[in-house]
Protein backbone atom coordinates (compact mmCIF):
# COMPACT_ATOMS: atom_id res chain seq x y z
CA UNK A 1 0.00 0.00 0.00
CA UNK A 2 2.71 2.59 1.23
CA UNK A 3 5.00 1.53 -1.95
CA UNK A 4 2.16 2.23 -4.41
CA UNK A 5 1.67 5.44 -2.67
CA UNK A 6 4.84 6.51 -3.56
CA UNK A 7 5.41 4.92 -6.57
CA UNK A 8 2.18 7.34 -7.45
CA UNK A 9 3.85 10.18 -6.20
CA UNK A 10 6.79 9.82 -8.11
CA UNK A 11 4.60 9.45 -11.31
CA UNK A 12 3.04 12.72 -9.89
CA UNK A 13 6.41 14.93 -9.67
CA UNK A 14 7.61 13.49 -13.35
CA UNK A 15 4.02 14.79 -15.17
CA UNK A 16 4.23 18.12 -13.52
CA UNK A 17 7.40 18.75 -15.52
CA UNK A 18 6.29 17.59 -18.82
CA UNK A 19 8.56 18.93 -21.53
CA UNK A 20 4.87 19.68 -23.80
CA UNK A 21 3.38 21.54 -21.09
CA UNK A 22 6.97 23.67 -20.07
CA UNK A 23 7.54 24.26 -23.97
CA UNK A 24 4.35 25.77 -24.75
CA UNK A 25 3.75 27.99 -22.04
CA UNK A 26 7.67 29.71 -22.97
CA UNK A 27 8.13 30.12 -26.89
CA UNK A 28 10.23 33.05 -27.83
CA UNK A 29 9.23 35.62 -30.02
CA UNK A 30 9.20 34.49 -33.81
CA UNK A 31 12.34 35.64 -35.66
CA UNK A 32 12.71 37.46 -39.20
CA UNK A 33 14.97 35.17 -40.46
CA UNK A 34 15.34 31.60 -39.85
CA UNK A 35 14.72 29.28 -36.78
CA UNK A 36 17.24 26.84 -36.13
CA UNK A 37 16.70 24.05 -32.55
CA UNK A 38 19.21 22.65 -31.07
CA UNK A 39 19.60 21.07 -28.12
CA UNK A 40 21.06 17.77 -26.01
CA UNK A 41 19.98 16.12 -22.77
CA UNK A 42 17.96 13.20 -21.53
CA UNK A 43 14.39 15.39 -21.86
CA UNK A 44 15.68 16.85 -25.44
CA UNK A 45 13.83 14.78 -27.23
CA UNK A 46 10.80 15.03 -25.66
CA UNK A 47 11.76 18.96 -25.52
CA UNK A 48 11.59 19.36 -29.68
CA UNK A 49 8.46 17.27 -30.40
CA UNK A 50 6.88 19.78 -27.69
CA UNK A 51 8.45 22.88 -29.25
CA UNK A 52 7.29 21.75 -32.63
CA UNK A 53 3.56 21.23 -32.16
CA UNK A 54 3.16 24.73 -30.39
CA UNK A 55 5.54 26.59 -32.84
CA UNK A 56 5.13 24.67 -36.37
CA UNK A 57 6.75 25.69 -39.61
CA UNK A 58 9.01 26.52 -40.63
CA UNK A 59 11.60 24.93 -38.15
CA UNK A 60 14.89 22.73 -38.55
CA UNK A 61 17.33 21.45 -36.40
CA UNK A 62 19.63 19.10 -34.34
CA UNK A 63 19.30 17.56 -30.53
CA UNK A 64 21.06 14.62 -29.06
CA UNK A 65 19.37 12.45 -26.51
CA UNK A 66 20.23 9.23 -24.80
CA UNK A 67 20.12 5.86 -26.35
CA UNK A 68 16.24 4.72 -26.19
CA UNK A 69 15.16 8.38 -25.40
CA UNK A 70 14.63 9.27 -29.21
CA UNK A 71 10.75 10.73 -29.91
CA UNK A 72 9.23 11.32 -33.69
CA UNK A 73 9.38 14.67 -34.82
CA UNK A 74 8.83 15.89 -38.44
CA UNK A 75 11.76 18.87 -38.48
CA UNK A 76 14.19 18.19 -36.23
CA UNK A 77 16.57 15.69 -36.38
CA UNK A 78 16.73 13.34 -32.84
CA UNK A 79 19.99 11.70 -32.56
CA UNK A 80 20.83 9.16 -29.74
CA UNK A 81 24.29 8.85 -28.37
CA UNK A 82 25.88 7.24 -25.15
CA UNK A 83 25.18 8.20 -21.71
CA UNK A 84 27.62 8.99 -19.41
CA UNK A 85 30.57 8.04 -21.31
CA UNK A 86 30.36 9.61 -24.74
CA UNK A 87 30.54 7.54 -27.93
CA UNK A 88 30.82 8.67 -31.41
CA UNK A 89 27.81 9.32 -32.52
CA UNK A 90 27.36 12.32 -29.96
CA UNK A 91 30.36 13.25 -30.98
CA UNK A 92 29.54 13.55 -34.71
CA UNK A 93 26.84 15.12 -33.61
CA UNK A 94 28.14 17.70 -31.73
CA UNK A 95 30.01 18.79 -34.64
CA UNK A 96 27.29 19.02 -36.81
CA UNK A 97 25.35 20.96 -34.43
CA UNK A 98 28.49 23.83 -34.50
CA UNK A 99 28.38 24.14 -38.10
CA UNK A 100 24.40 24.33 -38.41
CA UNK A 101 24.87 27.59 -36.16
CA UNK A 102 28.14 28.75 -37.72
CA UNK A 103 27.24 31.79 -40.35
CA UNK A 104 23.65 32.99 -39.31
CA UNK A 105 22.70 36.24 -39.18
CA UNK A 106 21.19 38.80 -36.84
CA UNK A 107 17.80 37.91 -38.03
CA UNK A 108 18.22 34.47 -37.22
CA UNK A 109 16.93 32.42 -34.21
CA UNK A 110 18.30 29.54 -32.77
CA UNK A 111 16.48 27.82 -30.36
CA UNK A 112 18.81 25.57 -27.30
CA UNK A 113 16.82 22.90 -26.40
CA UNK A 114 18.75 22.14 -22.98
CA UNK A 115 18.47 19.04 -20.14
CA UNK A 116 20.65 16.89 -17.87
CA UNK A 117 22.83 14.62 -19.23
CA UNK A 118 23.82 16.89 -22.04
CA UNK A 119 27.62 16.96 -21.05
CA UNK A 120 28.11 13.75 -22.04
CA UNK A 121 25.88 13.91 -25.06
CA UNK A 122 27.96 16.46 -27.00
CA UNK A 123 31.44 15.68 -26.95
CA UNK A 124 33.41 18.04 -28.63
CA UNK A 125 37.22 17.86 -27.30
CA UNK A 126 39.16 21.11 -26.41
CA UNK A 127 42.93 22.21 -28.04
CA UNK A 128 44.99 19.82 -28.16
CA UNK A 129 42.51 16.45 -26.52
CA UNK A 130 41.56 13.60 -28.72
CA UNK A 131 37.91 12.37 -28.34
CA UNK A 132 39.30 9.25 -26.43
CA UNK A 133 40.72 11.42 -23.69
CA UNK A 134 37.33 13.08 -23.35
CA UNK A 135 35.62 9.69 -22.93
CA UNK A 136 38.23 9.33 -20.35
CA UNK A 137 37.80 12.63 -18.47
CA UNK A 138 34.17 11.72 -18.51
CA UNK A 139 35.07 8.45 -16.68
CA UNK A 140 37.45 9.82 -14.06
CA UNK A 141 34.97 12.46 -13.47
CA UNK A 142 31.80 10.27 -12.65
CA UNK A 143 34.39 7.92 -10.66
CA UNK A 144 35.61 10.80 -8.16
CA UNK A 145 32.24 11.55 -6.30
CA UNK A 146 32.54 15.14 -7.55
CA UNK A 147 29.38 17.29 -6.90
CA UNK A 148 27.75 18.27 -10.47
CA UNK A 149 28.73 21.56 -10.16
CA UNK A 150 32.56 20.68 -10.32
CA UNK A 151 32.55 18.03 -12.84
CA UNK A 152 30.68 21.09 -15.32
CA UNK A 153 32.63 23.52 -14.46
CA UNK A 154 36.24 21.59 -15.31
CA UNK A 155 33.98 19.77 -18.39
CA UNK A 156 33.81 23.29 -19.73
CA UNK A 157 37.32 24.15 -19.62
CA UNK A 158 38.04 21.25 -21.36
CA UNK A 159 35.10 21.45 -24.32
CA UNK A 160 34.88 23.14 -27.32
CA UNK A 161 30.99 23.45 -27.34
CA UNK A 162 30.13 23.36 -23.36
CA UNK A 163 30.27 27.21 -21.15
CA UNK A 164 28.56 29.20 -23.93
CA UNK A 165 30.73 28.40 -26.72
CA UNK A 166 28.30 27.15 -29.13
CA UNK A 167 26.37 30.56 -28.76
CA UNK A 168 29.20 32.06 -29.01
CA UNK A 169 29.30 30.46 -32.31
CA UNK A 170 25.93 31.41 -33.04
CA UNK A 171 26.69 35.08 -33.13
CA UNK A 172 25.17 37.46 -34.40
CA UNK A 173 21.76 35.50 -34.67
CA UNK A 174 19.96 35.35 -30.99
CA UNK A 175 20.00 32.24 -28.85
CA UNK A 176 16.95 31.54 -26.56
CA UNK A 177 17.71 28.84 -24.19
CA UNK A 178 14.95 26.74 -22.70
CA UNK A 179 16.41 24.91 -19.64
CA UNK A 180 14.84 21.93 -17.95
CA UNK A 181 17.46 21.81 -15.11
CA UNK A 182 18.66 18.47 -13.53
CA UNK A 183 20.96 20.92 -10.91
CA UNK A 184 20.61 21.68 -7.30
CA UNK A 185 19.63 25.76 -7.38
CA UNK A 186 18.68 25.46 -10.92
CA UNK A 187 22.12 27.25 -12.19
CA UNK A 188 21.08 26.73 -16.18
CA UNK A 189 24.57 28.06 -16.83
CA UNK A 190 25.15 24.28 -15.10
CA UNK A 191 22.39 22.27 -16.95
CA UNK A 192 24.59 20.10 -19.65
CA UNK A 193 27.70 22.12 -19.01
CA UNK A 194 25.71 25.38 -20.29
CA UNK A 195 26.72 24.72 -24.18
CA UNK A 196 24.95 28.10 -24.80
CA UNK A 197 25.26 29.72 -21.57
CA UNK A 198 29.08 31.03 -20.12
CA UNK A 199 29.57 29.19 -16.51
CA UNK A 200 31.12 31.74 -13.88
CA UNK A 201 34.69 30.19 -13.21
CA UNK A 202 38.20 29.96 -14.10
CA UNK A 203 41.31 27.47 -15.27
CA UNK A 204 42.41 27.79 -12.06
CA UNK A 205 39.06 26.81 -10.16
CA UNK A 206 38.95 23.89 -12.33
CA UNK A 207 42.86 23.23 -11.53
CA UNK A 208 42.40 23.44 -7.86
CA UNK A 209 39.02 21.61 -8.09
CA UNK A 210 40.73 18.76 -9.88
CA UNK A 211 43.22 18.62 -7.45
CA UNK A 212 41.04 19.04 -4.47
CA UNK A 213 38.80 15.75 -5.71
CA UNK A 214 41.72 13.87 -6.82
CA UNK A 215 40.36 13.44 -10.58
CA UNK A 216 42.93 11.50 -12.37
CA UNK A 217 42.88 13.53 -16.12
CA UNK A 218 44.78 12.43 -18.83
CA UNK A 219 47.59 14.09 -19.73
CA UNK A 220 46.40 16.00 -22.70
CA UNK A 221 43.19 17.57 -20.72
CA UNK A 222 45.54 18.30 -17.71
CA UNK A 223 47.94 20.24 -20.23
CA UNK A 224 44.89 21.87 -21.55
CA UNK A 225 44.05 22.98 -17.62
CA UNK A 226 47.85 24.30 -17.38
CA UNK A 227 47.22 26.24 -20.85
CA UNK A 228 46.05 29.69 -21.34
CA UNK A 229 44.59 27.83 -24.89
CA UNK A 230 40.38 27.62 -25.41
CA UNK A 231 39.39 30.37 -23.25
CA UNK A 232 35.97 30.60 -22.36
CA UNK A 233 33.10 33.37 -22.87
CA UNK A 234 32.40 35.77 -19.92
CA UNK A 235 28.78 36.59 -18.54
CA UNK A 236 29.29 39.67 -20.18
CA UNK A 237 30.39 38.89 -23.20
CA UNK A 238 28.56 41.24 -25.72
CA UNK A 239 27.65 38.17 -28.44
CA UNK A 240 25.33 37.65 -25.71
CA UNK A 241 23.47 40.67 -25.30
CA UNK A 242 20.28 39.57 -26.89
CA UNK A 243 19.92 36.29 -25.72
CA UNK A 244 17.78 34.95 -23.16
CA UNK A 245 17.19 31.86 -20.69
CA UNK A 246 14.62 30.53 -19.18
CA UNK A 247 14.48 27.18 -16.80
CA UNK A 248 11.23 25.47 -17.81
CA UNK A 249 10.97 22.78 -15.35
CA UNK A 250 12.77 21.76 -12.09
CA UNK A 251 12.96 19.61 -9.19
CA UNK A 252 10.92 22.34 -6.75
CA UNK A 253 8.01 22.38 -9.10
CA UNK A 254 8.31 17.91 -9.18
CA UNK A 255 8.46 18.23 -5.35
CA UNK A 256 5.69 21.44 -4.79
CA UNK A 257 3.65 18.67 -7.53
CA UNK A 258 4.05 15.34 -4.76
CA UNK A 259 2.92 17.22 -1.70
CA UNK A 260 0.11 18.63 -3.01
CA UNK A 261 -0.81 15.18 -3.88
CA UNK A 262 0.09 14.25 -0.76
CA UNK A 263 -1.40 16.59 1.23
CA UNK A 264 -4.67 15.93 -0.81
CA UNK A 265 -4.63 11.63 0.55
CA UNK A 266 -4.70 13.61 3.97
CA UNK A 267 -0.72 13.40 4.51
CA UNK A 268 1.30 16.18 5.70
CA UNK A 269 4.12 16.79 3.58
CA UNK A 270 7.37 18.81 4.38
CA UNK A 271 10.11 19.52 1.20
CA UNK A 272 13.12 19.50 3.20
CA UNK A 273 15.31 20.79 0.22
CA UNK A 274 15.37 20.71 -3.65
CA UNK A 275 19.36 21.27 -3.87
CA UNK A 276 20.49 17.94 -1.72
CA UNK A 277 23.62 17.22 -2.62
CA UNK A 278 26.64 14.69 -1.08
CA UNK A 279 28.10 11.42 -1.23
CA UNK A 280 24.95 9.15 -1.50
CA UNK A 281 25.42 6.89 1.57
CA UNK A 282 26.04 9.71 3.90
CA UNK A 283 22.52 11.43 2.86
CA UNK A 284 20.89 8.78 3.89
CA UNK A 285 22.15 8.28 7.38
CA UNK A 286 21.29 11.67 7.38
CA UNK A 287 17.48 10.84 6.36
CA UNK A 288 17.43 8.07 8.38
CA UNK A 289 17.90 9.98 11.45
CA UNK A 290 15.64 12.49 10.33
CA UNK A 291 12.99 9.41 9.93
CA UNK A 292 13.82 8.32 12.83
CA UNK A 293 13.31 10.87 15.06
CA UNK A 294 9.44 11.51 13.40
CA UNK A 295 8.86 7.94 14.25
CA UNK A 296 10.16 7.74 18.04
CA UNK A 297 8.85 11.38 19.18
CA UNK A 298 7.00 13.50 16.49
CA UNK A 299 9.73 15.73 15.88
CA UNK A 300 10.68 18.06 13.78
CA UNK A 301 7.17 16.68 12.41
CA UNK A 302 4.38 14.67 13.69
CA UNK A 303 3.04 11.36 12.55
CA UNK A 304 2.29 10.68 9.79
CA UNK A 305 4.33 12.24 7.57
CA UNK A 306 5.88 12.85 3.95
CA UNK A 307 9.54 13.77 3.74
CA UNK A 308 10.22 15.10 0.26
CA UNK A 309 13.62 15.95 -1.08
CA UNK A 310 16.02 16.12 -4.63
CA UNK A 311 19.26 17.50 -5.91
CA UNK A 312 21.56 14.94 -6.81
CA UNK A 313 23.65 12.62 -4.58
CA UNK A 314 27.10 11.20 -5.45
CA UNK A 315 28.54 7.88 -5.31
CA UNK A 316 32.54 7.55 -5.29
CA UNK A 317 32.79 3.84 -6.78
CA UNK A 318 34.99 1.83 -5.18
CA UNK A 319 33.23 -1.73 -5.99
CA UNK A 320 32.80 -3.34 -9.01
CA UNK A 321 28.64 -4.11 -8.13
CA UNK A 322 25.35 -2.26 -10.16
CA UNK A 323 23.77 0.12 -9.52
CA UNK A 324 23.16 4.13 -9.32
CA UNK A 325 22.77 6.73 -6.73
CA UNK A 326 19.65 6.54 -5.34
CA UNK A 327 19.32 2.67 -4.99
CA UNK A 328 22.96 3.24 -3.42
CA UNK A 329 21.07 6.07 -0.98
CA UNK A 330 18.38 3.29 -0.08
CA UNK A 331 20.20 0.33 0.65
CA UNK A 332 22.53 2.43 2.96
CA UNK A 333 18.69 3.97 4.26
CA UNK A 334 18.03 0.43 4.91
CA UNK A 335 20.46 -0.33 6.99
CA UNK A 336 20.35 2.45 8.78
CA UNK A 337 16.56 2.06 9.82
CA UNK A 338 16.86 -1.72 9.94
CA UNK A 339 13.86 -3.08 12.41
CA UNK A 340 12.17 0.46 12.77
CA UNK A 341 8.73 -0.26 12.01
CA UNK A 342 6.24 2.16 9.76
CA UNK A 343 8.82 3.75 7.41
CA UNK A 344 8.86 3.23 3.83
CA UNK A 345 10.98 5.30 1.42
CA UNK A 346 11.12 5.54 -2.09
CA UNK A 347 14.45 7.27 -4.32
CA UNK A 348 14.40 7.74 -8.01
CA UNK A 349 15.89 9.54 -10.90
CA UNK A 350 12.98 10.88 -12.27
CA UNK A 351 14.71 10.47 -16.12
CA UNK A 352 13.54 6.93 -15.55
CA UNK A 353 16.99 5.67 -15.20
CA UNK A 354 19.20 5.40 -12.06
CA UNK A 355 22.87 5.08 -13.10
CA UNK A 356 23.61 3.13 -16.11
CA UNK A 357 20.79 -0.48 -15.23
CA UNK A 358 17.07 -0.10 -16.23
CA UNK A 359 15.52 1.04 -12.88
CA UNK A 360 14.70 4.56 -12.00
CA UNK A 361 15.49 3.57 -8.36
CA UNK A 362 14.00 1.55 -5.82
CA UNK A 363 12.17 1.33 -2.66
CA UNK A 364 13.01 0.25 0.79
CA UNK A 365 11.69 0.01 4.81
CA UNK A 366 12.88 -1.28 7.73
CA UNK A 367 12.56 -5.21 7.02
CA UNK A 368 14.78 -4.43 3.57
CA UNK A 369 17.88 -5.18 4.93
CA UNK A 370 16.35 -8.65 6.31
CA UNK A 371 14.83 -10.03 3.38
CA UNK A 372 17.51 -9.31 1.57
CA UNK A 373 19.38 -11.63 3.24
CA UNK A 374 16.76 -14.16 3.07
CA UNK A 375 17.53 -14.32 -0.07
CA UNK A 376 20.89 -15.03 0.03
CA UNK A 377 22.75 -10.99 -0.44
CA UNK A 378 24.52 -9.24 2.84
CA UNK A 379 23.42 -5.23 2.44
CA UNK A 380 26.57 -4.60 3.80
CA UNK A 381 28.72 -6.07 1.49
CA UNK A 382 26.29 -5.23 -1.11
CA UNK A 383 26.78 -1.23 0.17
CA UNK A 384 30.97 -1.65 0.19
CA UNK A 385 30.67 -3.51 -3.32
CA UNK A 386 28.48 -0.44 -4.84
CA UNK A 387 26.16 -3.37 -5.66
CA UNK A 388 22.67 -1.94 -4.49
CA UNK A 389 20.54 -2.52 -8.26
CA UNK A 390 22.06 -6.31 -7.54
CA UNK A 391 20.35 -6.02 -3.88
CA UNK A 392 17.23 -4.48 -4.92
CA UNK A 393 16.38 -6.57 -7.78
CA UNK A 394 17.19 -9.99 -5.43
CA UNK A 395 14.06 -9.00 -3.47
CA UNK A 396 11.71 -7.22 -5.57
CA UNK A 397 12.34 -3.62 -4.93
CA UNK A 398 13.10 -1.99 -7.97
CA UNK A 399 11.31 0.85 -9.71
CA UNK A 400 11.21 0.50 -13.25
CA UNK A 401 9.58 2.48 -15.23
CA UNK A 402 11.31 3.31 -18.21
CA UNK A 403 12.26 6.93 -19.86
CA UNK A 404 10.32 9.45 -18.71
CA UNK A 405 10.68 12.16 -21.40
CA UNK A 406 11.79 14.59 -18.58
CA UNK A 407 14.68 14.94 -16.25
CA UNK A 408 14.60 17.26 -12.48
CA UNK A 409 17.03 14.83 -11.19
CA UNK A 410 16.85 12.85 -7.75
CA UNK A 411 13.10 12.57 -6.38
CA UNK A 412 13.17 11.21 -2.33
CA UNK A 413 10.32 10.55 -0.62
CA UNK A 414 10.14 8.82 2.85
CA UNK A 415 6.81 8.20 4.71
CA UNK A 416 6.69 7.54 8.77
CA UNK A 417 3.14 6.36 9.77
């Protein structure tokens, strides 16, 4: 009962930011000239079929969008590519999506079609870096627990296309962004590496960043980092006068969405943050207290209640198991509420996929741990192995649910009755 409460709830938070709905309700002004869409990110997609039924003809274009993520459009060309190492075929793409916006003109319009998982989508190597040592920075990156912040911000000193370069290449014509943003804060300048939108920092953030996480770069991208070479655009750069940026959907408006839902089935729900961020383990002893404490004495909230939360969590992968962040967050939530009756907790990537298996994440209470080793898997190990999707799936606790067409990142929800 509690699980397909949440499980509905989830469903909830992912409709309210439907790409068709977000599109339509934010088209810029038609242009003189032409109208070209671009665009890369898990919701992309999803993103140009929406901004081609409200806007029609005439239209053309080029977005990238995760392998089994594609939608039919009439105009714009979908490509899939490999997330969240790159392959090829977003990095063909990415070059093809330079030249479309290399020579337009001020009367021109080009359209950035922007969502998570965009950095990885459009590959597009800086001075001096072959596209295998991008696939490789890409690697070390998602390896080193790195908040999403950092890994964008050294990603874009790295990139020829990412921190505003490809509207930078764009210039003269004007470049309207619309951002659904997978980032805690909802920095769109963050959102896929900001391909059209410059990313406050410097080379020697990213330096000291990249020394600070212990990211092991190969040694053309750290030679790049030591280089004055592939500078990127300023905020104030004045290619970017005209241009404008709007964030779409988020994960407040998924989590405002789920407790009004909530609250409607007569249970009291509290958003304890939208920006959550943190090794994924730790956040969850965190929780767990948190749950805890509403189960033994009512406080900070009485029972029953609705914990809601997102950002994004990290995992630093040390084991060689499955699985992504948020089953990691609930098997380590299992443990730590192991025996605690009346708590049930549900953590999903509301893309529809957790990590790199075909869950969106998973749910857990306190018997979890238990059953799991009923059936023959130790949590613990399971948790030191980063093997969680193996754990999960051994007892019947994934959520699966396939691509969502949208992508607000990391959806938590944990109810104490």
């Amino acid at each position: 009962m509690d699980r397909a409460l949440l499980e509905h709830l989830f469903h909830t938070a992912v409709a309210a930011d439907d790409p068709a709905r977000a599109i339509a309700a934010n088209l810029p002004p038609r242009p003189k000239g032409r109208t070209i869409v671009v665009g890369a990110g898990k919701a992309s997609a999803q993103m140009a079929r929406a901004f081609e039924a409200a806007w029609g003809t005439p239209v053309e274009g080029l977005v990238v969008t995760r392998y089994g993520y594609g939608a039919p459009t009439e105009h714009i060309e979908i490509v899939e590519a490999a997330h969240p190492v790159p392959d090829e075929a977003g990095f063909l793409a990415a070059r093809r999506m330079m030249a479309k916006v290399h020579g337009l003109g001020p009367e021109d319009l080009v359209v950035a079609l922007i969502s998570g998982g965009g950095s990885a989508l459009l590959p597009a190597p800086g001075p001096g870096m072959s596209f295998a040592d991008e696939q490789a920075v890409n690697r070390a990156l998602l390896a080193s627990g790195a908040p999403i912040s950092v890994m964008n911000l050294i990603r874009n000193e790295l990139s020829a296309i990412k921190g505003g370069r490809l509207a930078a290449l764009a210039a003269p014509a004007q470049v309207a962004t619309l951002v659904v943003s997978d980032v805690p804060g909802d920095d769109p300048a963050l959102v896929a590496s900001g391909p059209t939108i410059p990313i406050a920092g410097s080379r020697v953030e990213a330096r000291h960043l990249v020394a600070l996480h212990g990211i092991a770069l190969p040694p053309a991208a750290s030679a790049l980092l030591a280089s004055a070479d592939n500078p990127s655009p300023q905020p104030g750069d004045p290619r970017f006068v005209r241009n404008t940026v709007r964030v779409v959907a988020s994960a407040a408006l998924s989590l405002d969405a789920a407790a009004r839902e909530a609250a409607a089935r007569g249970i009291p729900a509290h958003i304890l943050s939208d920006t959550i961020e943190g090794e994924a383990r730790d956040v969850a002893k965190v929780m767990a207290g948190i749950a805890r404490e509403v189960h033994l004495r009512d406080r900070p909230f009485a029972k029953p209640a609705l914990l809601l939360s997102g950002g994004e969590t990290t995992v630093t992968v040390s084991g060689a198991g499955k699985g992504g962040r948020n089953a990691e967050f609930l098997l380590a939530f299992a443990l730590a509420i192991e025996g605690v009756p009346g708590i049930t907790a549900l953590a999903a990537d509301t893309d529809g996929i957790d990590g790199s298996e075909d869950n969106a994440g998973a749910v857990a209470d306190g018997a979890s741990a238990a059953r799991m080793r009923q059936a023959g898997i130790d949590p613990r190990a399971a948790l030191a192995n980063n093997d969680a999707y193996s754990a999960f799936k051994a007892i019947g606790d994934l959520v699966v649910t396939g691509p969502t067409g949208t992508n607000v990142n990391d959806f938590r929800a944990v109810l104490i009755r």
